[in-house]
C-alpha atoms as a PDB file:
ATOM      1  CA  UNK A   1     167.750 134.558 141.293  1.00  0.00           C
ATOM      2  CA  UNK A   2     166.556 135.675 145.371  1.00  0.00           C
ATOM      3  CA  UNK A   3     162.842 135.980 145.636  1.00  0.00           C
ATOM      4  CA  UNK A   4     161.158 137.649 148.532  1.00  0.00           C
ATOM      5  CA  UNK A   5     157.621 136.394 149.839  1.00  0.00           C
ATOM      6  CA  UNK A   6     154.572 137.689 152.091  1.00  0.00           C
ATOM      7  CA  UNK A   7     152.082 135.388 152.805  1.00  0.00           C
ATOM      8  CA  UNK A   8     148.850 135.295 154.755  1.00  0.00           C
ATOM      9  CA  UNK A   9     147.279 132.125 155.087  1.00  0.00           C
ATOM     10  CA  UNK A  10     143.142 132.290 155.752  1.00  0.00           C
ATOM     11  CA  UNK A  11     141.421 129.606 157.856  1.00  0.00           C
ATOM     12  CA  UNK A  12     138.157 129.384 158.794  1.00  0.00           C
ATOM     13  CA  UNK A  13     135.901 131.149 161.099  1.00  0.00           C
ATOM     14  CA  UNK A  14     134.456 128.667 164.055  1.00  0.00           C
ATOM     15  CA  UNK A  15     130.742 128.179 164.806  1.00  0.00           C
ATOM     16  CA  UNK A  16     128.924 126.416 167.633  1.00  0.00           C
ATOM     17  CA  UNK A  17     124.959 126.278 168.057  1.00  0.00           C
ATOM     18  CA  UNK A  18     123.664 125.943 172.081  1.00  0.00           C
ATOM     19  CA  UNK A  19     120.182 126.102 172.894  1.00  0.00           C
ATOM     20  CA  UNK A  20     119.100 127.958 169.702  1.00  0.00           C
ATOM     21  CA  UNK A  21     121.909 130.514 170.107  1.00  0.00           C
ATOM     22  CA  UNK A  22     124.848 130.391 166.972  1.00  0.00           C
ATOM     23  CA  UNK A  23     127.762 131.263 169.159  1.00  0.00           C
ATOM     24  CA  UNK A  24     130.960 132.175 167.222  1.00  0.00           C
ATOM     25  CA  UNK A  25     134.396 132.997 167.565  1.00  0.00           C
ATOM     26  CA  UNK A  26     137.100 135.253 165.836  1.00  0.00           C
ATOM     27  CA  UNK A  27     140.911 135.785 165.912  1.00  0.00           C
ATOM     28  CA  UNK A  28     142.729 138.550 164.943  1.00  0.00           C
ATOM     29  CA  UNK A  29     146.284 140.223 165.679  1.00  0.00           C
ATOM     30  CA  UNK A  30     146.822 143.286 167.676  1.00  0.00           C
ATOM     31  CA  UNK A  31     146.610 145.748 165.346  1.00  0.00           C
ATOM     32  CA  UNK A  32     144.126 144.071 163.359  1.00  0.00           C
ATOM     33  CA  UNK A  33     139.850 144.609 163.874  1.00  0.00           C
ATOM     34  CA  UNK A  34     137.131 142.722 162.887  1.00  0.00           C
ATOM     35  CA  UNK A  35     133.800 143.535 161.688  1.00  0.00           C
ATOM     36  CA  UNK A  36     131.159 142.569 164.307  1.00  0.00           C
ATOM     37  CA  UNK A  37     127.697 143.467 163.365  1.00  0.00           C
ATOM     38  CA  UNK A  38     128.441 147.105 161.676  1.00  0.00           C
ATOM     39  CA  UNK A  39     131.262 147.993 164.025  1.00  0.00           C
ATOM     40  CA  UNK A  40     134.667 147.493 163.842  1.00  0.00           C
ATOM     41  CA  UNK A  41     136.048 146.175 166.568  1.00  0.00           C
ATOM     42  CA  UNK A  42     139.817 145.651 168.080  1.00  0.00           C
ATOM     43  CA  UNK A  43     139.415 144.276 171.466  1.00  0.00           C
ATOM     44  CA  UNK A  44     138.957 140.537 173.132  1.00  0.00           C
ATOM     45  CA  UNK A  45     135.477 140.225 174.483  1.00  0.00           C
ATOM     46  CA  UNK A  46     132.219 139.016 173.925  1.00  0.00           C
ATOM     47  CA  UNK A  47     129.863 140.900 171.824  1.00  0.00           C
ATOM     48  CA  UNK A  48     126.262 139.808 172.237  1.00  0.00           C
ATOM     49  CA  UNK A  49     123.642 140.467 169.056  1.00  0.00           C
ATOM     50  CA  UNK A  50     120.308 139.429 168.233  1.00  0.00           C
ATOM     51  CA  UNK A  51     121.231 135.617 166.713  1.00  0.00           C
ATOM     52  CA  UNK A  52     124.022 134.968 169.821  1.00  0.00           C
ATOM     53  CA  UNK A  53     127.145 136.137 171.089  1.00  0.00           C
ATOM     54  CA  UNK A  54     130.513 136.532 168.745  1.00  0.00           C
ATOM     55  CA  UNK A  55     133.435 136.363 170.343  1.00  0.00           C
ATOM     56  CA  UNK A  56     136.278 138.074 169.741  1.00  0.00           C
ATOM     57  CA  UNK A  57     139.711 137.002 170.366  1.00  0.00           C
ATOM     58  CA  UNK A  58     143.461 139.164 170.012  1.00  0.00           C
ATOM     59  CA  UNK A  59     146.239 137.679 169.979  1.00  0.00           C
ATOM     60  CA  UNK A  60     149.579 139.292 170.962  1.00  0.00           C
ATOM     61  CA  UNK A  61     151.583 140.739 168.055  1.00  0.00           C
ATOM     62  CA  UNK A  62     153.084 138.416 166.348  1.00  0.00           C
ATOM     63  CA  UNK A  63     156.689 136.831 167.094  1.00  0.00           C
ATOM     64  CA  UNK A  64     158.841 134.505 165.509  1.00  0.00           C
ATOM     65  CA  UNK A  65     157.614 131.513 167.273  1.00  0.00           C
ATOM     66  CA  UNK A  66     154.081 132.935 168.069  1.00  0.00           C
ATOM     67  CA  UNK A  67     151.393 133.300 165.419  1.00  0.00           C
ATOM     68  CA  UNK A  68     153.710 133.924 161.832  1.00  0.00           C
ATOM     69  CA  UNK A  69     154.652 130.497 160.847  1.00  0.00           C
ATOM     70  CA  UNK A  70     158.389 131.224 158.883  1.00  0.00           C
ATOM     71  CA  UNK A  71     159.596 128.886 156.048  1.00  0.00           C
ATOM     72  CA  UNK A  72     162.901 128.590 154.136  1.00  0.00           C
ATOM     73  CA  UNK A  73     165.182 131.898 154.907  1.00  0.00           C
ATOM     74  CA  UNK A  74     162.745 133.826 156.118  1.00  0.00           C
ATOM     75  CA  UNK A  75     163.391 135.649 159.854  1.00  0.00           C
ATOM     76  CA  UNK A  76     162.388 137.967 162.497  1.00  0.00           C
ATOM     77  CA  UNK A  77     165.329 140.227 162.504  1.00  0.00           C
ATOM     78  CA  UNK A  78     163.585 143.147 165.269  1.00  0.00           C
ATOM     79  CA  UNK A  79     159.932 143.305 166.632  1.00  0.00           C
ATOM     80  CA  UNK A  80     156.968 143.177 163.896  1.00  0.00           C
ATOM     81  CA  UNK A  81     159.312 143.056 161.013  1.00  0.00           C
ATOM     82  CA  UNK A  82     160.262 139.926 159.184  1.00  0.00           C
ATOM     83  CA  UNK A  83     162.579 139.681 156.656  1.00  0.00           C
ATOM     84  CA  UNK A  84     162.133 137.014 153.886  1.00  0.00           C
ATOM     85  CA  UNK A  85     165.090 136.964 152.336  1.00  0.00           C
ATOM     86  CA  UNK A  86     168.499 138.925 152.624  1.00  0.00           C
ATOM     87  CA  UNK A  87     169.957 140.422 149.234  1.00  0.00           C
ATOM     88  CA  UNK A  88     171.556 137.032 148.420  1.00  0.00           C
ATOM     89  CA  UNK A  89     171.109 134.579 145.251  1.00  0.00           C
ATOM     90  CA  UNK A  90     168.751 131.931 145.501  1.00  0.00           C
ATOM     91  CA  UNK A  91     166.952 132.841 148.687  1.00  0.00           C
ATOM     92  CA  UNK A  92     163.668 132.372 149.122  1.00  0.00           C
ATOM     93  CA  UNK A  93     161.437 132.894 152.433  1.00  0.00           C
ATOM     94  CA  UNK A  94     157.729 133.196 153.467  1.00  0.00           C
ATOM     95  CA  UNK A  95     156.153 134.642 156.687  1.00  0.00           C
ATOM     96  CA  UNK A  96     152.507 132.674 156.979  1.00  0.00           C
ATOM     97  CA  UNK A  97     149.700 133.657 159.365  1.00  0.00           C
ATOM     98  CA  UNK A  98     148.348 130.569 161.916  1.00  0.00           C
ATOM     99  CA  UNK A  99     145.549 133.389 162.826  1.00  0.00           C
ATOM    100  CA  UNK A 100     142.161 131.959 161.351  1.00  0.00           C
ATOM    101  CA  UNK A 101     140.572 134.382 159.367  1.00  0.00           C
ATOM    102  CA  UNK A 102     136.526 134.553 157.968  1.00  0.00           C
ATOM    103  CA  UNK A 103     136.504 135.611 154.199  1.00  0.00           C
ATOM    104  CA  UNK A 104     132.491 136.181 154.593  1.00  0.00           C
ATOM    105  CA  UNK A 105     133.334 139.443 156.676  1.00  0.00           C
ATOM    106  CA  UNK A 106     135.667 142.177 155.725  1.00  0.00           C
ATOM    107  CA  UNK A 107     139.155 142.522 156.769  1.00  0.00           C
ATOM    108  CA  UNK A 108     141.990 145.384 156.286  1.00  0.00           C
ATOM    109  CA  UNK A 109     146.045 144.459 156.276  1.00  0.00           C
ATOM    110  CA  UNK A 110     148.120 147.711 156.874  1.00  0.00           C
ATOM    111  CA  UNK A 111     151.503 146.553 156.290  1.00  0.00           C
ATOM    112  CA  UNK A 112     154.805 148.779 154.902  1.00  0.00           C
ATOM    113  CA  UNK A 113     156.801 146.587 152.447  1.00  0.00           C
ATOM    114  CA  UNK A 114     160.615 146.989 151.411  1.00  0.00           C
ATOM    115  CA  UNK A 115     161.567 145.514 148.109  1.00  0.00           C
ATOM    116  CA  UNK A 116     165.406 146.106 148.175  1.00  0.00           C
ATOM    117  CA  UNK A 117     167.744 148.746 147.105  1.00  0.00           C
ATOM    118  CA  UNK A 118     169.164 146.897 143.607  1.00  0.00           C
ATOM    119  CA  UNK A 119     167.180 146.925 140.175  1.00  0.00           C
ATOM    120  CA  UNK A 120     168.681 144.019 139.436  1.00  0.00           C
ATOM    121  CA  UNK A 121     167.325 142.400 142.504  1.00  0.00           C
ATOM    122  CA  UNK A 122     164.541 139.410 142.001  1.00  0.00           C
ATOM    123  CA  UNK A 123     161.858 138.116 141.818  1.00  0.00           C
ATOM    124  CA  UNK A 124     159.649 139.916 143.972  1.00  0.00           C
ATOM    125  CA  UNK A 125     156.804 139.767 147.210  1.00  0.00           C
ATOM    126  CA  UNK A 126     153.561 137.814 146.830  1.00  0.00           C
ATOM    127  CA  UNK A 127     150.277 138.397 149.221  1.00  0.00           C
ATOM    128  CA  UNK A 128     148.358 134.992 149.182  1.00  0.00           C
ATOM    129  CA  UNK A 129     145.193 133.825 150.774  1.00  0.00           C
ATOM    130  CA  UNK A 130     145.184 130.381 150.459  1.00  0.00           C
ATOM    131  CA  UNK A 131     143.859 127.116 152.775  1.00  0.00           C
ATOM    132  CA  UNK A 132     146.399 124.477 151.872  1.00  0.00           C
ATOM    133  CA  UNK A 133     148.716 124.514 154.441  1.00  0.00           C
ATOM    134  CA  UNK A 134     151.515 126.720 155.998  1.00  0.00           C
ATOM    135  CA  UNK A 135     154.603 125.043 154.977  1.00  0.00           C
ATOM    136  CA  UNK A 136     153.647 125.386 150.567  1.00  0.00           C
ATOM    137  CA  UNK A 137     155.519 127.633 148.655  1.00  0.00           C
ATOM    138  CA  UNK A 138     158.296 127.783 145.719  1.00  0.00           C
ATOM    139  CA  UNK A 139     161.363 130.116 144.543  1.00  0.00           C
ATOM    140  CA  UNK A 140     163.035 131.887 141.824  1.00  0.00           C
ATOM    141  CA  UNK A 141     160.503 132.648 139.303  1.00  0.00           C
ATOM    142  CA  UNK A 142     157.674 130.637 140.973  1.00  0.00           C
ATOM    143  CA  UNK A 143     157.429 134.134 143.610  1.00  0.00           C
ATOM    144  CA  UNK A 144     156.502 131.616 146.015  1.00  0.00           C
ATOM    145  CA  UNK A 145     152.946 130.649 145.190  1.00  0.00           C
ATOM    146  CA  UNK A 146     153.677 129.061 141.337  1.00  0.00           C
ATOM    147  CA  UNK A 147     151.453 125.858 141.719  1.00  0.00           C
ATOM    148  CA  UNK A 148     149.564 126.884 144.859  1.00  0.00           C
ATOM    149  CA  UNK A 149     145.950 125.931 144.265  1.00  0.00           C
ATOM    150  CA  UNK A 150     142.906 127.247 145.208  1.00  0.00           C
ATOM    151  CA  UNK A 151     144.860 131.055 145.880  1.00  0.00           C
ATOM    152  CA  UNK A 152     144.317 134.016 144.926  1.00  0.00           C
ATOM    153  CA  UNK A 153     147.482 136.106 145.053  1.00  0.00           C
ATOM    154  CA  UNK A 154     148.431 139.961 144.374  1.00  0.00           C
ATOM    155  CA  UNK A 155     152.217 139.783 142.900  1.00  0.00           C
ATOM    156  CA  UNK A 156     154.499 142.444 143.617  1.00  0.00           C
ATOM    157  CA  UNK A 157     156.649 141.508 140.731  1.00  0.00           C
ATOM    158  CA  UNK A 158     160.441 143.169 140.076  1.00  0.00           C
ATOM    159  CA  UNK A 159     162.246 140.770 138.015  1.00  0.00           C
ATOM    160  CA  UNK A 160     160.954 140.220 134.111  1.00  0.00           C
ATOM    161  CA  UNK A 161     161.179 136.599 133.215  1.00  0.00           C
ATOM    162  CA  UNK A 162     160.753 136.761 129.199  1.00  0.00           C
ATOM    163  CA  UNK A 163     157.188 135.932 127.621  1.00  0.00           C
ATOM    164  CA  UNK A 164     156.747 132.821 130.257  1.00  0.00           C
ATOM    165  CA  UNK A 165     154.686 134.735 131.763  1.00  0.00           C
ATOM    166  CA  UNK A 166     153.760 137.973 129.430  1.00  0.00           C
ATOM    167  CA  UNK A 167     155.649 139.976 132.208  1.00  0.00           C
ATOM    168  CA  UNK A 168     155.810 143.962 131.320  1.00  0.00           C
ATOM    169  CA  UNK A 169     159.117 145.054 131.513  1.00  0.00           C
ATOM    170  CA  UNK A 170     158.487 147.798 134.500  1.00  0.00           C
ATOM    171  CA  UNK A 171     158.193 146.608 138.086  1.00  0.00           C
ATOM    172  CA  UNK A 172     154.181 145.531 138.534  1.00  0.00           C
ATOM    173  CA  UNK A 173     151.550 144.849 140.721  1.00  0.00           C
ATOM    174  CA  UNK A 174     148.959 141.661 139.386  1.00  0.00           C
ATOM    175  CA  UNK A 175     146.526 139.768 140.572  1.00  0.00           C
ATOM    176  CA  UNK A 176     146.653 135.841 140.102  1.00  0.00           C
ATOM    177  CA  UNK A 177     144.586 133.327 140.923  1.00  0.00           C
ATOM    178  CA  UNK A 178     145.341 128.862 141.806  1.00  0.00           C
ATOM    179  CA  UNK A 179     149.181 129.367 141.409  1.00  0.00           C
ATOM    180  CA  UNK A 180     149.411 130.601 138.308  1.00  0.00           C
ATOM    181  CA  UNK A 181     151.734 133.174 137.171  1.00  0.00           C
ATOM    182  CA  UNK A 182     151.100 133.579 133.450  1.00  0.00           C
ATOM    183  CA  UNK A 183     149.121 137.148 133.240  1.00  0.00           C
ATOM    184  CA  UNK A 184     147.694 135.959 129.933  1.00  0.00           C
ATOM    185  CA  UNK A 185     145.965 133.351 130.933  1.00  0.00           C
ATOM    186  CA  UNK A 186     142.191 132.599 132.323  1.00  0.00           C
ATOM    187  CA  UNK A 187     143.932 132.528 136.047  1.00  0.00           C
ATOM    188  CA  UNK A 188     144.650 136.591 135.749  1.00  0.00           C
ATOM    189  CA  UNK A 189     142.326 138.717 137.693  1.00  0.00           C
ATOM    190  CA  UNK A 190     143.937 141.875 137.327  1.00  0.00           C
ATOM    191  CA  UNK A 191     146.078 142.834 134.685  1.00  0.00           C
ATOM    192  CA  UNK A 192     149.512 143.939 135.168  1.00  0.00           C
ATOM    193  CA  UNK A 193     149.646 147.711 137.095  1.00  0.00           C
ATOM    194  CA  UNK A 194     153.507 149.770 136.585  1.00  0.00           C
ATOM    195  CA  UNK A 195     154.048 150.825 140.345  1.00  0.00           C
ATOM    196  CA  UNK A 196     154.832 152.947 141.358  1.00  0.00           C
ATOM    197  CA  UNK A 197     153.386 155.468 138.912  1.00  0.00           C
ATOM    198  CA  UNK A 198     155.702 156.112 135.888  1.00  0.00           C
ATOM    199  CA  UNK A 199     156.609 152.629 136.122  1.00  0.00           C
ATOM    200  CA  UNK A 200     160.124 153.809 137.992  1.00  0.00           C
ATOM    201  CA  UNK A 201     161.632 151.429 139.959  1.00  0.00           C
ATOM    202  CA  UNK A 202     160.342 150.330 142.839  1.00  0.00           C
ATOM    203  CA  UNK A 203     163.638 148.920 144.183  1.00  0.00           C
ATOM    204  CA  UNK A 204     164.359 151.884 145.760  1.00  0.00           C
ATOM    205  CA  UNK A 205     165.783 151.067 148.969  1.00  0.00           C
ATOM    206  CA  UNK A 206     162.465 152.124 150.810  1.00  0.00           C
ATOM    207  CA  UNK A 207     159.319 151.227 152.779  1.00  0.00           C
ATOM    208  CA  UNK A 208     156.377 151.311 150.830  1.00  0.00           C
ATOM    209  CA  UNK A 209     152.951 151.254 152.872  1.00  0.00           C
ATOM    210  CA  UNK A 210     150.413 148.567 151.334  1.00  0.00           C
ATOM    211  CA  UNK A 211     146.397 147.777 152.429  1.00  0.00           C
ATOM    212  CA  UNK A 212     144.880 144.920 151.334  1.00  0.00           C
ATOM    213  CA  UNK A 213     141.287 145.285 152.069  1.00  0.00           C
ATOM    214  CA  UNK A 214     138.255 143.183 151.118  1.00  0.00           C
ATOM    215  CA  UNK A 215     134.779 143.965 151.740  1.00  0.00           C
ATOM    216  CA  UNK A 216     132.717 140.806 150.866  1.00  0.00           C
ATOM    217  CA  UNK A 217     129.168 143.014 150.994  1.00  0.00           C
ATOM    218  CA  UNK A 218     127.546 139.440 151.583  1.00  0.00           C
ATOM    219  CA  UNK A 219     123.733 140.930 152.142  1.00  0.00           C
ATOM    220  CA  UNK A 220     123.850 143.434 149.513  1.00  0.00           C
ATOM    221  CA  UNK A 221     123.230 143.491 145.927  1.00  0.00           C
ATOM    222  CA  UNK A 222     126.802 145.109 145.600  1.00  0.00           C
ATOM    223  CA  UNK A 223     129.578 143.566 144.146  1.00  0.00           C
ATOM    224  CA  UNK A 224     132.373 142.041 147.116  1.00  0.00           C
ATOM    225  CA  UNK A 225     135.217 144.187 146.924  1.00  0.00           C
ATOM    226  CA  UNK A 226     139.027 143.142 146.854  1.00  0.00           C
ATOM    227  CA  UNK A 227     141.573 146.674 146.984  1.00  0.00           C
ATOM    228  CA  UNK A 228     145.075 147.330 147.340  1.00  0.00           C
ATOM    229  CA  UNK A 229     146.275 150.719 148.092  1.00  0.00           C
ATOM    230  CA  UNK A 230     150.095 151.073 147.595  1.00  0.00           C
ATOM    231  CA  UNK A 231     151.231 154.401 149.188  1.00  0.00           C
ATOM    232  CA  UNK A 232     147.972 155.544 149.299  1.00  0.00           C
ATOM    233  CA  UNK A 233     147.335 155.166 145.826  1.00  0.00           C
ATOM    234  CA  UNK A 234     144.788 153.174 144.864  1.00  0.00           C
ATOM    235  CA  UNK A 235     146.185 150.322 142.282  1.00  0.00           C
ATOM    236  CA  UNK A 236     143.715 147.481 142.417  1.00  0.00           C
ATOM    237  CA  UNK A 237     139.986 147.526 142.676  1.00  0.00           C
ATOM    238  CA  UNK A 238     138.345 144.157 142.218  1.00  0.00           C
ATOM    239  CA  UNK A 239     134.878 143.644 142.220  1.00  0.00           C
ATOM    240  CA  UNK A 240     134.570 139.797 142.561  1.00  0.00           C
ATOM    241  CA  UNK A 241     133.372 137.157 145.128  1.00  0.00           C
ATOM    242  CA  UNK A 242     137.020 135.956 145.708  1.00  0.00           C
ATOM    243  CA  UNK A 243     135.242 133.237 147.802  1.00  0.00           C
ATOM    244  CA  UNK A 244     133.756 131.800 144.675  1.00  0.00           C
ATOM    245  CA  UNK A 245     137.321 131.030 143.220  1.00  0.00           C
ATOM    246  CA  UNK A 246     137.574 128.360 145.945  1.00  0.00           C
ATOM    247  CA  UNK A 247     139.274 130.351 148.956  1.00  0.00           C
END
């Protein structure tokens, strides 16, 4: 079996204290903002408040030896595309992100996703947060996060693999937590979702636009927020402090 794999590693954000004043500092990618004191914001610079000064750092869009850090058969075949695997047995490939990110303020991923034109392709695409390092990952069956702990994963999953894992038999979004794959189990966040809708096949032979968002509503009594909208249907809406799970 091939799997395919999209990963985005989270690090941490970076916090100095100078003469009373916190002082700290975001990355992003081009195309990326970041939530600075109730405005979203998209460009390097320096953006004073009433505790200190954040600043705000964008890198260039990423290339294959700039900020995505590519394992296994994974490649940049044109500008801001990466492939992770061609539509051959036994690859497996995973695109990670070296571009630190800070779970206790919101972030939005806009990215279009192409899962192959073959319904007998496998095993599928997996979106990870995880801290362990940029090099982890696993094939076949594993969807490249099996055994990754703390994570907490959304599967796009197109390959059944019996009752291992109490797969469906459509094509199906999940969400997984510390590596494990096994929708049954306490690790499962959200069950497993048919996309697209009528559970057709999603192996289609075309892009499919994805956001990940996650509002973490830290000084609020609302619940944090974790969403995925898969051609601009929502198909995940998790209220949970994914920062409690150990991200």
């Amino acid at each position: 079996m091939k799997s395919k794999l999209f990963l985005i590693l989270p690090l941490f954000l970076f916090l100095q204290n100078i003469n009373g004043q916190i002082l700290d500092t975001l990355t992003i990618c081009n195309g990326d903002s970041a939530y600075i004191y109730n405005n979203w914001e998209t460009v390097t610079g320096n953006y004073p408040h009433s505790s200190g000064i954040t600043t705000l750092i964008v890198n260039p869009t990423p290339t294959l030896t700039g900020n995505f850090i590519l394992n296994g058969n994974a490649s940049q075949p044109i500008p801001n595309t990466y492939q992770l695997t061609q539509a051959i047995n036994g690859q497996s490939g995973s695109a990670w992100n070296s571009v630190t990110l800070d779970l206790t303020q919101p972030f939005s991923f806009d990215v279009d996703l192409f899962f192959g034109y073959n319904d007998g392709g496998a095993d599928g695409i997996a979106f990870l947060l995880q801290q362990v390092n940029t090099s982890v990952g696993s094939s076949g069956g594993g969807m490249g996060y099996e055994g990754i702990s703390p994570s907490f994963c959304v599967e796009f999953d197109t390959w059944q693999n019996g009752s291992i894992n109490s797969d469906p038999w459509y094509d199906h979004i999940a969400v997984q937590k510390n590596g494990n794959l096994n929708h049954a189990s306490s690790n499962n966040c959200v069950p497993p979702i048919g996309f697209p809708q009528g559970n057709i096949n999603i192996e289609d032979g075309q892009w499919h636009n994805v956001v990940f968002s996650w509002d973490p509503n830290m000084n609020s009594g609302i619940l944090s927020n974790f969403r995925v909208v898969f051609d601009g249907i929502t198909l995940v809406n998790y209220n949970n402090n994914i920062i409690s799970l150990g991200m």
